[in-house]
Protein backbone atom coordinates (compact mmCIF):
# COMPACT_ATOMS: atom_id res chain seq x y z
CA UNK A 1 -5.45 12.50 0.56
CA UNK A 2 -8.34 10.71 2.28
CA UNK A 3 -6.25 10.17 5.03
CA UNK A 4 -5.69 13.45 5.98
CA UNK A 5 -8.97 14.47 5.41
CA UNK A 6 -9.92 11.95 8.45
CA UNK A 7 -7.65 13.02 10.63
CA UNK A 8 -8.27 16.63 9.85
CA UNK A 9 -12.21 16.07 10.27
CA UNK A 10 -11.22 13.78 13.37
CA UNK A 11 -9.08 17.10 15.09
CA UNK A 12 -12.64 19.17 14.96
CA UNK A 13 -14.21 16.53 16.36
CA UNK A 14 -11.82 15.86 19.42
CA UNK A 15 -12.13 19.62 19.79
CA UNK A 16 -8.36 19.79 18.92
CA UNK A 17 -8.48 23.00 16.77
CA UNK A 18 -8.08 25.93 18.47
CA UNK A 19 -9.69 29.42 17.96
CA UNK A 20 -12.60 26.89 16.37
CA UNK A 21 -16.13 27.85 17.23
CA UNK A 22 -17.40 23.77 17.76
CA UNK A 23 -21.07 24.72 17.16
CA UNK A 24 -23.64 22.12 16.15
CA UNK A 25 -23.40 22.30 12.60
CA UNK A 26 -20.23 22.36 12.13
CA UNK A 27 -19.11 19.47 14.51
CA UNK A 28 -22.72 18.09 12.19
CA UNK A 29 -20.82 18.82 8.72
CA UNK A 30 -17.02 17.48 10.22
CA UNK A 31 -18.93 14.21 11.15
CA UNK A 32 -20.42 13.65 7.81
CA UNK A 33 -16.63 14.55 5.76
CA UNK A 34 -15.35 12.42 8.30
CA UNK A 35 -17.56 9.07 7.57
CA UNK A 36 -18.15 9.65 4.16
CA UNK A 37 -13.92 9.79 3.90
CA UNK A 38 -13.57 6.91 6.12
CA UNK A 39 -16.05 4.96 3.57
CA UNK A 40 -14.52 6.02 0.56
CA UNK A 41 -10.90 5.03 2.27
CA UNK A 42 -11.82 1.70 3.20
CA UNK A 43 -13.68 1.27 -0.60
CA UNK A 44 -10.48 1.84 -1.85
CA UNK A 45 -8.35 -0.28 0.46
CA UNK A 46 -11.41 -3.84 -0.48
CA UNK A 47 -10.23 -2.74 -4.12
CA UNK A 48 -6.34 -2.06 -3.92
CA UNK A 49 -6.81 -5.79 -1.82
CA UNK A 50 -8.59 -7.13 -4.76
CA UNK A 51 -6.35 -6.22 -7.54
CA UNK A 52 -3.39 -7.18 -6.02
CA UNK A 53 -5.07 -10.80 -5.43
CA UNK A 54 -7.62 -11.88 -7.14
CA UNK A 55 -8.22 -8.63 -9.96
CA UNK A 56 -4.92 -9.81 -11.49
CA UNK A 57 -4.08 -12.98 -12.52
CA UNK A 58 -0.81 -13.96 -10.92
CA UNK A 59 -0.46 -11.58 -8.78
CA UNK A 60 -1.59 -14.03 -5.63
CA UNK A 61 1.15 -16.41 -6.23
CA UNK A 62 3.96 -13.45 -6.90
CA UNK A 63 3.63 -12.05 -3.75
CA UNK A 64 3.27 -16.22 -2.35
CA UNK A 65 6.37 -17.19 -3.98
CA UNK A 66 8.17 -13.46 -4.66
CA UNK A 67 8.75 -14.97 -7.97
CA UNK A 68 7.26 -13.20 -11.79
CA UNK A 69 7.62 -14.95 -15.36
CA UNK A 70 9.21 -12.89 -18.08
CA UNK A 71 6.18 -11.41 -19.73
CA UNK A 72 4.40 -10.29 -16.26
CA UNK A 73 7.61 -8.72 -15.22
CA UNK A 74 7.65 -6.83 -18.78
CA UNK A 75 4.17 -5.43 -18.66
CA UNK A 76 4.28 -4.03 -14.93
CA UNK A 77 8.00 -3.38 -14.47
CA UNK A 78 9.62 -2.79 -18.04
CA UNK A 79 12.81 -1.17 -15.98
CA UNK A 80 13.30 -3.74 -13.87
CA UNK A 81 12.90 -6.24 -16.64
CA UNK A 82 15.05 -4.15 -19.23
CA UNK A 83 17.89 -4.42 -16.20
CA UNK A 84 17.11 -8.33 -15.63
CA UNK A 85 18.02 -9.03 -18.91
CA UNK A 86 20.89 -6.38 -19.48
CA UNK A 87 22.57 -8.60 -16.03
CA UNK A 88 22.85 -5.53 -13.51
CA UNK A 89 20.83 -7.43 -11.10
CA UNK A 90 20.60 -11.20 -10.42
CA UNK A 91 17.40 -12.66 -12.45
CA UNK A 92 16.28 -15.02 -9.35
CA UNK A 93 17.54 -16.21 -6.18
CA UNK A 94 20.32 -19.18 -6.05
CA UNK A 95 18.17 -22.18 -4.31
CA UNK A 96 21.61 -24.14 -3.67
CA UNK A 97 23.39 -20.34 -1.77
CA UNK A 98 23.85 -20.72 1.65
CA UNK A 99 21.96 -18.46 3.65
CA UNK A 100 23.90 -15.78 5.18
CA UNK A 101 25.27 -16.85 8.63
CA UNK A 102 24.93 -14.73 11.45
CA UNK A 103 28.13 -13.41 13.14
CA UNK A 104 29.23 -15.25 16.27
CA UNK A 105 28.71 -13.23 19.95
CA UNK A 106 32.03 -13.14 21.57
């Protein structure tokens, strides 16, 4: 939503609206919805950062290794857990599978 707020804000200013009257205040008023959006965006992006590293404990080393234990993976994703353990997808990756080879070029 913030997002489109900028780039709405960011049309007046570029004079990209048309049949707009681009007076003072409102190119004044666009400006301030425009930085005070911007702010609020990139508050939001420090703390999505933050909780996906740091704010959450083991969430650093998930996204490091792509690997969860049992108890994370039941507290965030109960579905994807719940189908873990009823064996309609594989639980972790095979370390000893070959990786897929890539077709020969005739």
């Amino acid at each position: 939503m913030l997002g489109l707020i900028v780039v709405g804000s960011g049309l007046v200013l570029d004079k990209l609206i048309p049949g707009l009257m681009y007076y003072r205040e409102t190119m004044q008023i666009s400006h301030m919805i425009h930085a005070a959006a911007g702010v609020l965006m990139m508050a939001m992006f420090l703390g999505h950062i933050y909780m996906g590293t740091i704010g959450m404990k083991g969430a650093y080393k998930a996204m490091k290794t792509g690997y969860v234990d049992e108890t994370w993976a039941k507290e965030h994703h109960q579905l994807w857990a719940d189908d873990i353990a009823a064996g309609k997808i594989p639980a972790q990756r095979s370390k000893t599978e070959p990786a897929a080879q890539a077709p020969a070029l005739a």
